[in-house]
Protein backbone atom coordinates (compact mmCIF):
# COMPACT_ATOMS: atom_id res chain seq x y z
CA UNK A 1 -17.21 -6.81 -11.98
CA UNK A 2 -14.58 -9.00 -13.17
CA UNK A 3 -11.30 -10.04 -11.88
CA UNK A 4 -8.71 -12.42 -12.83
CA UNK A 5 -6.37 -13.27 -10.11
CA UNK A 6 -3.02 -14.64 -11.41
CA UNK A 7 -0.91 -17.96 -9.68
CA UNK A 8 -2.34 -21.08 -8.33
CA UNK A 9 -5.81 -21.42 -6.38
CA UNK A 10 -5.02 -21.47 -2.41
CA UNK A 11 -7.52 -23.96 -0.05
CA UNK A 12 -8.27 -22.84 3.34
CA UNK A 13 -6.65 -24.97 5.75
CA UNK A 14 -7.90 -25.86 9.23
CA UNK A 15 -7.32 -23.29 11.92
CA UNK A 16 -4.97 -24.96 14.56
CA UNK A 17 -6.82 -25.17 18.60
CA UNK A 18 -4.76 -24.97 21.40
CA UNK A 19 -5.11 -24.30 24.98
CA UNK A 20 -6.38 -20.66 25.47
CA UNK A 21 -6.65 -19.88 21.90
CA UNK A 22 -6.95 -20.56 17.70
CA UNK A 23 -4.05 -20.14 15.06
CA UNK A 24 -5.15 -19.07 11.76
CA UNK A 25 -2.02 -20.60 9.39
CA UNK A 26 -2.93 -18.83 6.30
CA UNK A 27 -3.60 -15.23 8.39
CA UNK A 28 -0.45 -13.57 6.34
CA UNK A 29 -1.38 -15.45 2.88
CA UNK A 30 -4.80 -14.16 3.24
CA UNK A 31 -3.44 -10.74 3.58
CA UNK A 32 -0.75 -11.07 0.59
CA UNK A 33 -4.06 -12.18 -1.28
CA UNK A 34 -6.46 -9.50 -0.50
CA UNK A 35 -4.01 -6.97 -1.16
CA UNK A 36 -3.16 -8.75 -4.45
CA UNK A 37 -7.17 -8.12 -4.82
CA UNK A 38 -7.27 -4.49 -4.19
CA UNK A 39 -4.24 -3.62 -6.58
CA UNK A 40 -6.90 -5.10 -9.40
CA UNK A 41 -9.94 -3.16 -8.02
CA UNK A 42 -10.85 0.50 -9.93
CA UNK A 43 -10.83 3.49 -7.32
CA UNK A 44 -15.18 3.74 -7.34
CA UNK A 45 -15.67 -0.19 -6.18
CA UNK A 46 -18.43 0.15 -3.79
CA UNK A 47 -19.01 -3.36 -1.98
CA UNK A 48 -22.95 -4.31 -2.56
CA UNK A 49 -25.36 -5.37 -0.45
CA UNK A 50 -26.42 -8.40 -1.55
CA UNK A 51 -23.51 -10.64 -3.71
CA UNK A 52 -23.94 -12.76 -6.84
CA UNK A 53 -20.78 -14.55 -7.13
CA UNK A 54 -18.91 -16.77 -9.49
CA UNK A 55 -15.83 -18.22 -9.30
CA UNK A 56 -13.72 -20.33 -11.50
CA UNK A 57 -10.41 -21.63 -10.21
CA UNK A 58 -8.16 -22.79 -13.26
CA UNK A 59 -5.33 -25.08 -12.70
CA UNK A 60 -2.54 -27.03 -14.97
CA UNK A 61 -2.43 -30.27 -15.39
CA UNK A 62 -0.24 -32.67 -14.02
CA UNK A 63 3.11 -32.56 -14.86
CA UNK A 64 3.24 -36.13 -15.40
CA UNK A 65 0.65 -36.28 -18.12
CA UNK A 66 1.38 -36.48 -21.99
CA UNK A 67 1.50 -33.58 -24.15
CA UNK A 68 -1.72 -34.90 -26.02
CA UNK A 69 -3.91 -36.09 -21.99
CA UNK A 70 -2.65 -31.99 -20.97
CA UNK A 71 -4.01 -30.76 -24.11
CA UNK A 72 -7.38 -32.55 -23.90
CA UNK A 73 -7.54 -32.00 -20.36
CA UNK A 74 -7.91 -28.14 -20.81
CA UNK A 75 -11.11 -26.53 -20.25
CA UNK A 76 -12.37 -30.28 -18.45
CA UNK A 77 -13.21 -30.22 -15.19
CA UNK A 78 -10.66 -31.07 -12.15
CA UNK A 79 -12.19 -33.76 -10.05
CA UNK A 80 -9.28 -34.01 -7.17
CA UNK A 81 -8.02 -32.32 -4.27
CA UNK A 82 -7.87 -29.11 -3.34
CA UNK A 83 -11.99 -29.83 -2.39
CA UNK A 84 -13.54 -26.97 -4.15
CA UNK A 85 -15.39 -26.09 -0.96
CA UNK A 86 -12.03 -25.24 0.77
CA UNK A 87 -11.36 -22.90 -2.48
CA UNK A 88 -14.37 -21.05 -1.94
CA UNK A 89 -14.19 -21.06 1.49
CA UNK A 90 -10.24 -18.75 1.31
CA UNK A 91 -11.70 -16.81 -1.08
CA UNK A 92 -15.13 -15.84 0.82
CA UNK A 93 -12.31 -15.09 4.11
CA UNK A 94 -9.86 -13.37 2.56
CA UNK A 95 -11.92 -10.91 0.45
CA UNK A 96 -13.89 -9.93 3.60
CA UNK A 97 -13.83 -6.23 3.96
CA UNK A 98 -12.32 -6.12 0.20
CA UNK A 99 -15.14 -7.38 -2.27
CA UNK A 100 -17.68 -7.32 0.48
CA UNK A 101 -18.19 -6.49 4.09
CA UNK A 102 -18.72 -9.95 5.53
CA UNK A 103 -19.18 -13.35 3.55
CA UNK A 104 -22.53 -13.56 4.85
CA UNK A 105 -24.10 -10.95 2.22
CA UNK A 106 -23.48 -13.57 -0.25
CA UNK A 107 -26.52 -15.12 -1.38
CA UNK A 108 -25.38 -16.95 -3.99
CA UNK A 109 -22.39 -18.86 -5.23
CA UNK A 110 -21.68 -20.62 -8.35
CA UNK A 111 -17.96 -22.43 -8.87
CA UNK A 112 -16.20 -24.46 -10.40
CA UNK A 113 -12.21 -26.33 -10.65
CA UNK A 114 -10.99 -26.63 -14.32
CA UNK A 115 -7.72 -27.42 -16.00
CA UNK A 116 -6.00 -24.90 -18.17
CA UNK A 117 -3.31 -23.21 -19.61
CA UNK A 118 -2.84 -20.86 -17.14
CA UNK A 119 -3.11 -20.75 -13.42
CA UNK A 120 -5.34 -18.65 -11.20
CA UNK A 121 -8.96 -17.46 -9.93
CA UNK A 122 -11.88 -15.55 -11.78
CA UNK A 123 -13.77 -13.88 -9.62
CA UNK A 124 -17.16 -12.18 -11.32
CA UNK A 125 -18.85 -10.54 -8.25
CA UNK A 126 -22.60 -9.29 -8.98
CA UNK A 127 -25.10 -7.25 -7.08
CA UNK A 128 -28.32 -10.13 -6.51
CA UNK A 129 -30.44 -6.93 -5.47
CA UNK A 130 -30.49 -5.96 -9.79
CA UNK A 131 -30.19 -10.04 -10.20
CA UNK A 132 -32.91 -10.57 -8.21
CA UNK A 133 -35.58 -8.01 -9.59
CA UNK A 134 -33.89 -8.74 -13.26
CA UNK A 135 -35.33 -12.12 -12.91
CA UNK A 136 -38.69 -11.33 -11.84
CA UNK A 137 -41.66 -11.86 -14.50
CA UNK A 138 -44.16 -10.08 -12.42
């Protein structure tokens, strides 16, 4: 299944500790996001058991660039901040009990941070069970 998740890639950012408890800053985002999610899922979606996933998270260049560095830029990989880790790390927490029942039934991840024309998140979420056995030459 594919998705395409229109407006600009969100990091996680650090939960906030204080005395007798945690702060999660991004708890309503997350929310606004997975619903976002859901209003692209069809009616039959069963979460798997096992996830495949890929994720590419497009953004535009820099304002400040030329015409011609914005143009060559697109499709090239983005090699500064948000950390891409952070990236997959909102996505695997805000899709939980959405794409999949917990983050930990994915078993494999593949991503990447790209320039392009527009902005947003492709989200290609596979069953590894089929995967798996696909890939067997036994």
């Amino acid at each position: 299944m594919k998705l395409e998740v229109y407006g600009k890639p969100i990091a996680l950012a650090r939960h906030r500790h204080f005395k007798g408890g945690t702060f999660n800053p991004q708890a309503s985002l997350m929310k606004r996001y997975a619903w976002h999610v859901v209003s692209l899922l069809d009616d039959k979606y069963e979460p798997f058991s096992q996830i495949d996933l890929k994720l590419k998270y497009c953004f535009h260049p820099p304002k400040s660039w030329s015409a011609k560095k914005k143009k060559a830029a697109i499709g090239g990989p983005k090699a500064s901040k948000p950390d891409l880790s952070n990236l997959i790390k909102f996505t695997e927490d805000a899709l939980n009990g959405v794409l999949w029942e917990d983050d930990r039934l994915i078993i494999r991840i593949q991503a990447e941070k790209v320039y392009d024309e527009w902005e947003g998140t492709i989200i290609e979420v596979f069953n590894a069970s089929n995967h798996i056995e696909e890939g067997r030459t036994e």
